[in-house]
Protein backbone atom coordinates (compact mmCIF):
# COMPACT_ATOMS: atom_id res chain seq x y z
CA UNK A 1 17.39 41.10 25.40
CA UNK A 2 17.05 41.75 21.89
CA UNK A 3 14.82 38.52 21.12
CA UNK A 4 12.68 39.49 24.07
CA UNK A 5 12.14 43.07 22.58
CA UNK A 6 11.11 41.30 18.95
CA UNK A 7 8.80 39.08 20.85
CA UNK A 8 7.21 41.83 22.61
CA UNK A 9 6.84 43.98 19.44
CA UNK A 10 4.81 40.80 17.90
CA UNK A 11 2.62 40.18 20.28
CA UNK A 12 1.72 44.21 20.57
CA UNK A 13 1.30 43.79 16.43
CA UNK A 14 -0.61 40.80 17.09
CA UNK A 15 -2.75 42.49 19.98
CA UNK A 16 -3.65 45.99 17.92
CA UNK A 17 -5.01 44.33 14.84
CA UNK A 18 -7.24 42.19 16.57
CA UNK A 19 -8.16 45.32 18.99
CA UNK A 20 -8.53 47.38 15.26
CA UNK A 21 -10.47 44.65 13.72
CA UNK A 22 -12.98 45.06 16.46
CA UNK A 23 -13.12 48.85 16.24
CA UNK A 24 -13.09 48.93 12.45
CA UNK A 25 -16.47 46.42 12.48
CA UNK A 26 -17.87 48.93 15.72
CA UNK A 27 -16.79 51.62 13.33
CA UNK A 28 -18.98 50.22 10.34
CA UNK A 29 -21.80 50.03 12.27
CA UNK A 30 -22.29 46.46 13.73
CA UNK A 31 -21.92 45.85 17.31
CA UNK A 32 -19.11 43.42 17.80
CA UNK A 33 -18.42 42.32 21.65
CA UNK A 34 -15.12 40.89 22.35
CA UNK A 35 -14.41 38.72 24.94
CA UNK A 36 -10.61 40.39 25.85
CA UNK A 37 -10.00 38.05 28.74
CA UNK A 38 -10.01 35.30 26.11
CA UNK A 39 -8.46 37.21 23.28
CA UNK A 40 -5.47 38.00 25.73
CA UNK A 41 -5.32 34.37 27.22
CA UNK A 42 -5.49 32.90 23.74
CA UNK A 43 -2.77 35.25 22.86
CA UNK A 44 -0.45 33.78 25.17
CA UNK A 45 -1.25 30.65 23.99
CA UNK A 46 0.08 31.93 20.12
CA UNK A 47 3.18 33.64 21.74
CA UNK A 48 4.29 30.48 24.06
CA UNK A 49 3.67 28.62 20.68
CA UNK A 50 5.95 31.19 18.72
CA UNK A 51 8.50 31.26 21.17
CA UNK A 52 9.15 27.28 21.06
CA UNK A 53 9.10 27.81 17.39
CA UNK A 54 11.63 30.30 17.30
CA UNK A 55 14.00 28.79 19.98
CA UNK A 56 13.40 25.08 19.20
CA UNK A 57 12.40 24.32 16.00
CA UNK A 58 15.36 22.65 13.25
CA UNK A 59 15.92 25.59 11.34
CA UNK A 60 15.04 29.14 11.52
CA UNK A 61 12.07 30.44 10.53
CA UNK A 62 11.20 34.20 9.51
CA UNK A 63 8.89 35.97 12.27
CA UNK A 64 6.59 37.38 9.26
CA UNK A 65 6.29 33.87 7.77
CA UNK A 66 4.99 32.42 10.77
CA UNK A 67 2.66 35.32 11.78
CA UNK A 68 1.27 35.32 7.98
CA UNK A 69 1.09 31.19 7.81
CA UNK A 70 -1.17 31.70 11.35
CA UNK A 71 -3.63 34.45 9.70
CA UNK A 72 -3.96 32.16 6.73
CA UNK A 73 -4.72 29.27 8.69
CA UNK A 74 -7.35 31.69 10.76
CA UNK A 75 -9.27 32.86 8.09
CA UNK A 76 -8.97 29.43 6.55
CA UNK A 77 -10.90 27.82 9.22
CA UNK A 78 -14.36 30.24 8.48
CA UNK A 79 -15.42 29.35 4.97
CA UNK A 80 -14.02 28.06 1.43
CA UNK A 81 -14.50 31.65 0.28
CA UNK A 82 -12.70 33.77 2.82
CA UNK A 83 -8.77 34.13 2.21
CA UNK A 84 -5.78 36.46 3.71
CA UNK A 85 -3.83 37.48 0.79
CA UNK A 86 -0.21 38.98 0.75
CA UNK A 87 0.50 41.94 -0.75
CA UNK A 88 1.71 40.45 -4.62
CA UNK A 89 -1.46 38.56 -4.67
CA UNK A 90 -3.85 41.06 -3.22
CA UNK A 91 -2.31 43.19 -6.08
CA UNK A 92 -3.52 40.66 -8.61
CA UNK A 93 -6.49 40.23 -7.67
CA UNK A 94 -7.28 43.88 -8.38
CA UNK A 95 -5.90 43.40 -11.46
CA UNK A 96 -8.36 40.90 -12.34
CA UNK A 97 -11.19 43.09 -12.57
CA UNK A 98 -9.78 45.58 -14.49
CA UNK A 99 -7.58 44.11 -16.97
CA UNK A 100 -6.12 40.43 -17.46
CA UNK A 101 -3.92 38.41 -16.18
CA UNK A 102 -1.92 35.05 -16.77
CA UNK A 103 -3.17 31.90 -16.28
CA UNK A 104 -5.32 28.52 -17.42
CA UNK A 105 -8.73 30.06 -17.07
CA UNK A 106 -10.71 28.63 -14.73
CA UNK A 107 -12.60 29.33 -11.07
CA UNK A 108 -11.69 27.62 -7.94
CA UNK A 109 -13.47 26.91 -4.57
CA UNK A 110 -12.85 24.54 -2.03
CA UNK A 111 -15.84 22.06 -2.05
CA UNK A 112 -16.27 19.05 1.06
CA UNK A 113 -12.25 19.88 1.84
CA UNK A 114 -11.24 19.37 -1.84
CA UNK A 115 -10.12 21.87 -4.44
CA UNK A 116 -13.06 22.23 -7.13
CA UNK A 117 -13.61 23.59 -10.56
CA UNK A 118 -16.56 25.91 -10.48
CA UNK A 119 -16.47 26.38 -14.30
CA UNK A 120 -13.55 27.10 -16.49
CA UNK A 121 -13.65 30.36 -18.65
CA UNK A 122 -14.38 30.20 -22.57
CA UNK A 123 -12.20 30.21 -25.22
CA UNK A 124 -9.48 29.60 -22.35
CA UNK A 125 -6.78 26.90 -22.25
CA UNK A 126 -8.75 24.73 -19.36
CA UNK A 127 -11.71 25.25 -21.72
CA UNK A 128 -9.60 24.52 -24.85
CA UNK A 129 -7.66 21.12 -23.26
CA UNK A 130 -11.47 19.77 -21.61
CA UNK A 131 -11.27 20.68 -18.19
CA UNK A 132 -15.04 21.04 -17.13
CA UNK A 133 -17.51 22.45 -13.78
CA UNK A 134 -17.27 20.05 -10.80
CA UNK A 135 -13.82 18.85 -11.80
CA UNK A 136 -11.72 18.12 -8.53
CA UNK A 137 -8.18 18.94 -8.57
CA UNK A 138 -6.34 16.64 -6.46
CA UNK A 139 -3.03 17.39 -7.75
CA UNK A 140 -0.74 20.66 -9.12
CA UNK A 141 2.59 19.56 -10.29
CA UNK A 142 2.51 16.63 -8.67
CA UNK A 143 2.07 17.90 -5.13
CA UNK A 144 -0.97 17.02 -3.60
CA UNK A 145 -3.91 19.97 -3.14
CA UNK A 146 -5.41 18.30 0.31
CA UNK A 147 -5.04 21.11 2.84
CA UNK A 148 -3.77 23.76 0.00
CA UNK A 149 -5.49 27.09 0.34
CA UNK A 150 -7.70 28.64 -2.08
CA UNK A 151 -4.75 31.37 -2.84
CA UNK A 152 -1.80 29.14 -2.21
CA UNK A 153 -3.66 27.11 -5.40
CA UNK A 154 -4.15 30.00 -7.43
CA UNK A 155 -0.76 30.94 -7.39
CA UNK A 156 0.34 27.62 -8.22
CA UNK A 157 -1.89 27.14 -11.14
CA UNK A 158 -0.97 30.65 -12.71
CA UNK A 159 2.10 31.65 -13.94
CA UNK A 160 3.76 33.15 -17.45
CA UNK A 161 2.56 33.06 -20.31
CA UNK A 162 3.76 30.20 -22.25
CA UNK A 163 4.77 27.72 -19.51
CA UNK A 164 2.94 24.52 -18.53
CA UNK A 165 0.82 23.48 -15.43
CA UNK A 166 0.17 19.65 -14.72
CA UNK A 167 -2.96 19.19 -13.37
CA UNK A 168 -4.03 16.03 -11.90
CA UNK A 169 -8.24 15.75 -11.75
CA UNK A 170 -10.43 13.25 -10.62
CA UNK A 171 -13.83 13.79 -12.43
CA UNK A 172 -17.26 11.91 -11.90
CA UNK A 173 -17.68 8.67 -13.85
CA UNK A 174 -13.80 8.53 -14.84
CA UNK A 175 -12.39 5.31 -13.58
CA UNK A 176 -8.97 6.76 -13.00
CA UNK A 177 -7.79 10.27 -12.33
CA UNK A 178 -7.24 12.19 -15.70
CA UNK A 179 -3.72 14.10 -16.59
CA UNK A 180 -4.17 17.39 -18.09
CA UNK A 181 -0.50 19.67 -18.91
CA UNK A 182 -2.08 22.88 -19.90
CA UNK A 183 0.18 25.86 -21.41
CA UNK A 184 -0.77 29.36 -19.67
CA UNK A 185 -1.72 32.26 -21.74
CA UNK A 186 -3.27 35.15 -21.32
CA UNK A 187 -6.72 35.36 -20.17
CA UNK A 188 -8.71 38.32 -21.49
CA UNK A 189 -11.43 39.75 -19.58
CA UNK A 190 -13.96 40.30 -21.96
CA UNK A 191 -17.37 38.55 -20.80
CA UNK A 192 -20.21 39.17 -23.58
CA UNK A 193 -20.55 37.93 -27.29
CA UNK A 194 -23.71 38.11 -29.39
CA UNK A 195 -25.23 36.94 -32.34
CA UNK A 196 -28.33 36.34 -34.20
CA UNK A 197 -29.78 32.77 -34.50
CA UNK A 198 -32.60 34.37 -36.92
CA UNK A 199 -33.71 37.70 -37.36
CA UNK A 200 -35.74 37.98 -35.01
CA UNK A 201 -34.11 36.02 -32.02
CA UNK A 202 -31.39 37.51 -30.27
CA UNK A 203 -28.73 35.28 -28.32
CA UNK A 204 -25.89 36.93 -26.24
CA UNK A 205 -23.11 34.74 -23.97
CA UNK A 206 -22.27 36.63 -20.48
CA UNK A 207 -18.65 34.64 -19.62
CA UNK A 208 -17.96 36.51 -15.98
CA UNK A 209 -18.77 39.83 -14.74
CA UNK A 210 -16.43 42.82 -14.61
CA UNK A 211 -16.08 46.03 -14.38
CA UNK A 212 -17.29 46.76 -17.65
CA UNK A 213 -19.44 43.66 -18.34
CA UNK A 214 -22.92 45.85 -17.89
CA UNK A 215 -21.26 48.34 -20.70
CA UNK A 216 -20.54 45.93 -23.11
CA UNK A 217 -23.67 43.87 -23.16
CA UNK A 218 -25.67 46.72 -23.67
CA UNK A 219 -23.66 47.72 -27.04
CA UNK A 220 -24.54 43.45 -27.57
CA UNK A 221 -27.97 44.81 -27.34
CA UNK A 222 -27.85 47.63 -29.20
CA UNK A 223 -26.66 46.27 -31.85
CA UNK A 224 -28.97 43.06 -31.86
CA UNK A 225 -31.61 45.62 -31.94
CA UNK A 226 -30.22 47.53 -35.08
CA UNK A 227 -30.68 44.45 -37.20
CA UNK A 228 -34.19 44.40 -36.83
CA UNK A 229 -37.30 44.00 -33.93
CA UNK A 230 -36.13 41.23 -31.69
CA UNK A 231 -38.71 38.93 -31.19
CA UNK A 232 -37.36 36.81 -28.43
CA UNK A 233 -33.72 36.60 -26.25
CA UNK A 234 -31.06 34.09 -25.27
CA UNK A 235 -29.16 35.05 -22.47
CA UNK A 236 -26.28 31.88 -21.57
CA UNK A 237 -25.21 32.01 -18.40
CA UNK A 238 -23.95 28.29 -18.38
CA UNK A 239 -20.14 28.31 -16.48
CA UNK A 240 -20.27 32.06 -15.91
CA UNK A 241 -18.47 31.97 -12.13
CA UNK A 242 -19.75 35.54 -11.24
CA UNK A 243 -17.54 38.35 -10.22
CA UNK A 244 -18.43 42.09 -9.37
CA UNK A 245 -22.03 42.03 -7.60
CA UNK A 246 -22.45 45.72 -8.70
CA UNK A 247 -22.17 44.51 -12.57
CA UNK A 248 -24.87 41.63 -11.70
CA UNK A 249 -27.11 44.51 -10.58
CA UNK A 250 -26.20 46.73 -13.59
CA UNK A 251 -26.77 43.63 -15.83
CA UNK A 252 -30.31 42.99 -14.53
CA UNK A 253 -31.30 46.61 -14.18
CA UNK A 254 -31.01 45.85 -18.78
CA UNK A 255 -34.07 43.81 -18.41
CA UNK A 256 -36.00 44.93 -15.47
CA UNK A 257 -37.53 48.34 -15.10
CA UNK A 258 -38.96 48.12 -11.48
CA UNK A 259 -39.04 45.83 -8.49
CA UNK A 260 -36.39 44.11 -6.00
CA UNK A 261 -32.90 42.74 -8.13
CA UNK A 262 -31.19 41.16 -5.08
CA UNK A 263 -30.96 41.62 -1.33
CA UNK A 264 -27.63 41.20 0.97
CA UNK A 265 -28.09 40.32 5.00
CA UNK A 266 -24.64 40.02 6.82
CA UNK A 267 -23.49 40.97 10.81
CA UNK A 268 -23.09 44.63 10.46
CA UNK A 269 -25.86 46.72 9.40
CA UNK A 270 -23.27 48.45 6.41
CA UNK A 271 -23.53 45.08 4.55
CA UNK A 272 -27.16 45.34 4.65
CA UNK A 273 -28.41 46.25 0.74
CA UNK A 274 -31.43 46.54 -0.73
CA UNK A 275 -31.00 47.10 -4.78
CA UNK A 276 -33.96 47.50 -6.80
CA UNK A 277 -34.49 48.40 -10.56
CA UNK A 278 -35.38 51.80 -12.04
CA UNK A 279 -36.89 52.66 -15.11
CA UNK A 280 -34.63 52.77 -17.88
CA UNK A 281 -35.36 54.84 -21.30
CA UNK A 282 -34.85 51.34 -23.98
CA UNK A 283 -37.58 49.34 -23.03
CA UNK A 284 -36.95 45.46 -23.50
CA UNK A 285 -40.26 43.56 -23.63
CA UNK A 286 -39.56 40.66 -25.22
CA UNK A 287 -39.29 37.49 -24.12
CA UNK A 288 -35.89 35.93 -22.85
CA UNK A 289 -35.22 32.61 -21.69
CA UNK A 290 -32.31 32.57 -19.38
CA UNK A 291 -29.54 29.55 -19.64
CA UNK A 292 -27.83 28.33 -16.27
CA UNK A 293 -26.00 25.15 -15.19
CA UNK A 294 -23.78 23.69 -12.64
CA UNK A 295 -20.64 26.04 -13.17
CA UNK A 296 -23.30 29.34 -13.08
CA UNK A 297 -21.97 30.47 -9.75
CA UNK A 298 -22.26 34.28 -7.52
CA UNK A 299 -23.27 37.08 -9.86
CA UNK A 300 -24.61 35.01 -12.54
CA UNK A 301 -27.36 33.53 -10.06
CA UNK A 302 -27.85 36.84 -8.86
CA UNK A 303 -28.84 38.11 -12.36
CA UNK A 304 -31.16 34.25 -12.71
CA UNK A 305 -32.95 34.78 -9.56
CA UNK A 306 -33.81 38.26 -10.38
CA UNK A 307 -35.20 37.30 -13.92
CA UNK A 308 -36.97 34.22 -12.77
CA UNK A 309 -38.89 36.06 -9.40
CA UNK A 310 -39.95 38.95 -11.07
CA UNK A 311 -41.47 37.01 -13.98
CA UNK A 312 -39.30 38.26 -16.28
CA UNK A 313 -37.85 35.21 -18.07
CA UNK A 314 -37.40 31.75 -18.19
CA UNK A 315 -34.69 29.60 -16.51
CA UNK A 316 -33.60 26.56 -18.66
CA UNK A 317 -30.64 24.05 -17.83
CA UNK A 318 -29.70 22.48 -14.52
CA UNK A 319 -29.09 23.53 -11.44
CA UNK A 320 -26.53 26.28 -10.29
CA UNK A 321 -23.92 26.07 -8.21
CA UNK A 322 -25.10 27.84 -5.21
CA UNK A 323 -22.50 30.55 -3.80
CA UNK A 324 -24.94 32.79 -2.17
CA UNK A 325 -22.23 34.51 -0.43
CA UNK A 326 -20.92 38.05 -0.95
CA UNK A 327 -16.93 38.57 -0.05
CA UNK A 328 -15.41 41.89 0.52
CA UNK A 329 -11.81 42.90 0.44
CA UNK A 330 -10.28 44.53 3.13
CA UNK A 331 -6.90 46.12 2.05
CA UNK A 332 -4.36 45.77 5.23
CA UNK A 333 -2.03 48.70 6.81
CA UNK A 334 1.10 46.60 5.01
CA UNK A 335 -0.34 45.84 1.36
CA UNK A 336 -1.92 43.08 2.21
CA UNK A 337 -5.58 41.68 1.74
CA UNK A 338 -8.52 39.91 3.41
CA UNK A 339 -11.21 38.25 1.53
CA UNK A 340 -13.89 38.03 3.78
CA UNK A 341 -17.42 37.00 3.89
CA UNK A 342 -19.50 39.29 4.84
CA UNK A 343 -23.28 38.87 4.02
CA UNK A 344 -25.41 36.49 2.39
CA UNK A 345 -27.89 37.47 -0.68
CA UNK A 346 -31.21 36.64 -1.54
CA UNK A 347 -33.42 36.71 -4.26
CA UNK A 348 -36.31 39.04 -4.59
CA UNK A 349 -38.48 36.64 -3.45
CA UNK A 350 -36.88 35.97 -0.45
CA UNK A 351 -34.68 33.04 -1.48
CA UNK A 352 -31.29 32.24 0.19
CA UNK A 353 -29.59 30.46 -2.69
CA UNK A 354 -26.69 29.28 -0.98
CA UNK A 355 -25.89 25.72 -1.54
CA UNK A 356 -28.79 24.93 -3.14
CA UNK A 357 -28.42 26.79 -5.85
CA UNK A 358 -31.07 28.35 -8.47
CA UNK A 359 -33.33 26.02 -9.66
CA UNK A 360 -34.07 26.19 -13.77
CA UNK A 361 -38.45 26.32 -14.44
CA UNK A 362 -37.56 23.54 -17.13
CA UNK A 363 -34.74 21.23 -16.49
CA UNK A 364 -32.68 20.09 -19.37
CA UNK A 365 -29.37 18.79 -19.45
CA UNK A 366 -26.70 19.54 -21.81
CA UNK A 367 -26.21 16.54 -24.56
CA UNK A 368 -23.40 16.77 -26.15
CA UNK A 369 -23.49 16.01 -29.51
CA UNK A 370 -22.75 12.67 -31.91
CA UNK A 371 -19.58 12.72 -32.89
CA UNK A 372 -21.26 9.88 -35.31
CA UNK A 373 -22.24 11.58 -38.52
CA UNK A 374 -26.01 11.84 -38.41
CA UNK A 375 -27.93 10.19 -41.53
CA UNK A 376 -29.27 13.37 -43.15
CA UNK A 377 -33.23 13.62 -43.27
CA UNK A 378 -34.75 12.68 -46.99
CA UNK A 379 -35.37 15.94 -49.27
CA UNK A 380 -38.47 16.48 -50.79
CA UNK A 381 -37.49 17.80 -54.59
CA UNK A 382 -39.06 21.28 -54.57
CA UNK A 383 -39.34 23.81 -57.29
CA UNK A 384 -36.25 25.67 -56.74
CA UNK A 385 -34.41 22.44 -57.72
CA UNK A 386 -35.85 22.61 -60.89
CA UNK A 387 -34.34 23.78 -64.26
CA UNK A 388 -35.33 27.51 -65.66
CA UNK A 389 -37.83 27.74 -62.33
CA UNK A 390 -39.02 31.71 -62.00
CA UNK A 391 -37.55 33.58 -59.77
CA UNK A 392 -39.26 34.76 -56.47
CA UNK A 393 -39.02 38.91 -56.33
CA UNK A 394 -36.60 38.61 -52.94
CA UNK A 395 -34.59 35.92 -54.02
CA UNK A 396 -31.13 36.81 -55.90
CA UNK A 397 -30.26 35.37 -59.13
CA UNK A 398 -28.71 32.40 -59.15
CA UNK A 399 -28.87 31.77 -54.96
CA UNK A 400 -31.96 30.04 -53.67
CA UNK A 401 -32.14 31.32 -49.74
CA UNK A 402 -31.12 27.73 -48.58
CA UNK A 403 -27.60 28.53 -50.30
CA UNK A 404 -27.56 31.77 -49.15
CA UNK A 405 -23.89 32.00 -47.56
CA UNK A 406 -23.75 34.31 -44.15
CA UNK A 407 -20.83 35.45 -43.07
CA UNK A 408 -18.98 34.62 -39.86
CA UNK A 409 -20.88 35.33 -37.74
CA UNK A 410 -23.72 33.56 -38.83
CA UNK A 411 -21.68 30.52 -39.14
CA UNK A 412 -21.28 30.57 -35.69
CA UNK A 413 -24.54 30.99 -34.87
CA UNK A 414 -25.89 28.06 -37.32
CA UNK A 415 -23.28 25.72 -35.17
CA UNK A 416 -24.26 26.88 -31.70
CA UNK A 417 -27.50 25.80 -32.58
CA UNK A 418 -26.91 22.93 -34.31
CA UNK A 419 -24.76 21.35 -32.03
CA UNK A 420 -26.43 22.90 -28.55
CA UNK A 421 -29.60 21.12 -27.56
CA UNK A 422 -30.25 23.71 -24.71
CA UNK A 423 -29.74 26.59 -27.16
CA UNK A 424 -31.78 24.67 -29.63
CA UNK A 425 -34.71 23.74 -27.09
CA UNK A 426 -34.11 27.58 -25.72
CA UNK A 427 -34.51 29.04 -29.58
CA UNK A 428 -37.83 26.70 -30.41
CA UNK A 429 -39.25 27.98 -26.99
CA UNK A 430 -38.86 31.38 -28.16
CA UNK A 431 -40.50 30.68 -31.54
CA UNK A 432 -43.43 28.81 -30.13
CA UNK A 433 -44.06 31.55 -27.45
CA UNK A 434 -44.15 34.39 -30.29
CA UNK A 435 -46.96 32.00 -32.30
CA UNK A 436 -48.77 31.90 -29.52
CA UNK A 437 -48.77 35.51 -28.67
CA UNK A 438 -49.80 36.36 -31.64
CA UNK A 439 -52.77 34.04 -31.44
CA UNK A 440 -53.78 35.00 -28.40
CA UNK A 441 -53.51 38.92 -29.79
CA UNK A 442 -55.51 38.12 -32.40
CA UNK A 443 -53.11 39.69 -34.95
């Protein structure tokens, strides 16, 4: 009697949340017709299945276990994005935008059925031990990934600080799969560095986008612009994996002062947005090219496609990686979480990016560069080389400006462009276009 009374409790559970779903989407505004015949019949089906389980199977199994394993394999079955989370990791994830957490660093989808790298996070340990976009992660500790869930993989792949992950990958154009044992640390949230390449051209590195992301890269502005008039801006999106959409809105609304930033179309009339710029009191005129590749996923091809349609800056690199989804998370009555996709965005133009991506106005692909040492270009002898030569007025005794040491920061700079061809093609772009404007100006 009692086992009858449990089963009847779970399939009333199981009943009211699919009868609550349905009111909760009326309740939002969309019209959402169920077919309850079905829903009832099908529920049968689920409570035959659960009562062989329970009587039948080898050894017992936990009601909650099987009624959670079900939901996961539910909202499996409707995209790579969506996910049913329990409570622990729908507590993490909330953690995540806020502060940090502990992990390897890197963003996961599930791409054609297998578990994919979207781009791993700098200055992380993936990014540290190699481990780059489109990477496919066929094993985690040895256990195979083929039908592992998006959040059954994260959990896997994080853990304490410290400790080691094994991660099996089979990458493009490697003959055999490649063994990677990375040690966990933890991963800080903070997504913008700047610096100046010269003085007059600007470069700033957007790594995700959280809650604060639109905050801090406006002090990167700020600052930039303290140092003198910026001339011409770098903004590297390259393996940024997205995040908050609200931050890629904030983000944009830094560069634009009118027209459309990004539109979102779903089933229910509440996912339904329409975000536009407004005029903001710095005004930011100067030219930017935009840097975007494979692992520039979500909210960073928001913030691309907004630049590029309203003719506000350049797009240079490859391809992005085309998640033109949005997912919202549903908290649950018992602490748990559903990651569900509910709309689709679009660019101002019109543009539904998903899948195929944002495409750059000049293609270039990242080179990486010669670990051969390069034979250094001949050197004219000029008059700073010689003996006694005068002094020019803003040049310090006994430092001629090529000898002129910088301090950290410009070290960093001089490397990034040294060794990056994008940033180097993206830098000479910049120069060439202020020449020109000033031609064309006639000053």
């Amino acid at each position: 009697m009692q086992v009858l009374k449990k089963r009847f409790v779970i399939s009333i559970v199981l009943i009211s949340v699919i009868v609550n779903g349905a009111l909760f989407l009326n309740g939002s505004g969309g019209e959402v017709k169920a077919d309850t015949k079905n829903v009832y019949r099908n529920l049968d089906v689920f409570t035959e299945v659960l009562r062989q389980i329970e009587k039948n199977y080898v050894d017992p199994q936990e009601s909650q276990k099987l009624i959670y394993g079900a939901i996961k394999g539910m909202v499996q079955s409707l995209d790579p994005h969506s996910s049913f989370m329990t409570k622990e990791e729908h507590q993490e994830l909330m953690m995540e935008t806020k502060g940090s957490f502990s992990g390897i660093g890197i963003e996961i989808t599930v791409k054609d059925h297998i578990l994919t790298v979207v781009s791993p996070i700098e200055g992380t340990p993936a990014y540290t031990v190699g481990i780059k976009a489109g990477d496919k992660i066929i094993k985690v500790e040895g256990e195979s990934t083929k039908d592992m869930t998006l959040m059954d993989a994260v959990k896997k792949i994080r853990g304490p600080k410290g400790t080691q992950v094994k991660l099996t990958i089979a990458r493009e154009g490697a003959q055999k799969p490649l063994e990677f044992s990375i040690t966990r640390d933890v991963i800080p949230l903070k997504s913008v560095k700047y610096y100046s390449l010269t003085p007059e051209m600007g470069y700033v590195r957007v790594s995700n986008f959280q809650s604060k992301t639109a905050k801090d890269l406006s002090i990167a502005l700020e600052e930039l612009e303290k140092q003198g008039k910026i001339e011409g801006l770098i903004v590297d999106l390259r393996n940024n994996p997205g995040g908050l959409l609200s931050q890629a809105i904030e983000v944009s609304e830094l560069f634009l002062d009118s027209g459309v930033i990004v539109t979102t179309k779903g089933r229910n009339s509440s996912q339904n947005i329409k975000a536009t710029a407004h005029k903001v009191e710095i005004q930011r005129d100067y030219p930017i090219i935009v840097l975007v590749n494979g692992g520039s996923a979500s909210a960073s091809e928001i913030v691309a496609g907004a630049l590029q349609d309203n003719k506000r800056a350049v797009i240079l690199g490859t391809r992005t990686f085309g998640k033109g989804s949005v997912q919202t998370i549903l908290p649950l009555s018992d602490g748990s979480g559903l990651r569900l996709t509910t709309s689709l965005y679009y660019t101002p133009s019109g543009r539904s990016i998903q899948s195929s991506g944002i495409i750059p106005d000049i293609e270039l692909a990242y080179t990486p560069p010669s670990e051969k040492k390069e034979k250094k270009p001949y050197r004219f002898m000029r008059e700073e080389d010689l003996k006694g030569h005068m002094q020019n007025e803003k040049e310090e005794v006994g430092q001629s400006p090529e000898k002129n040491q910088g301090n950290d920061k410009d070290n960093k700079a001089k490397m990034l462009v040294e060794k990056d061809n994008q940033v180097r093609h993206a830098l000479e772009l910049l120069k060439t276009w202020g020449i020109f404007s000033k031609i064309n100006g006639g000053s």
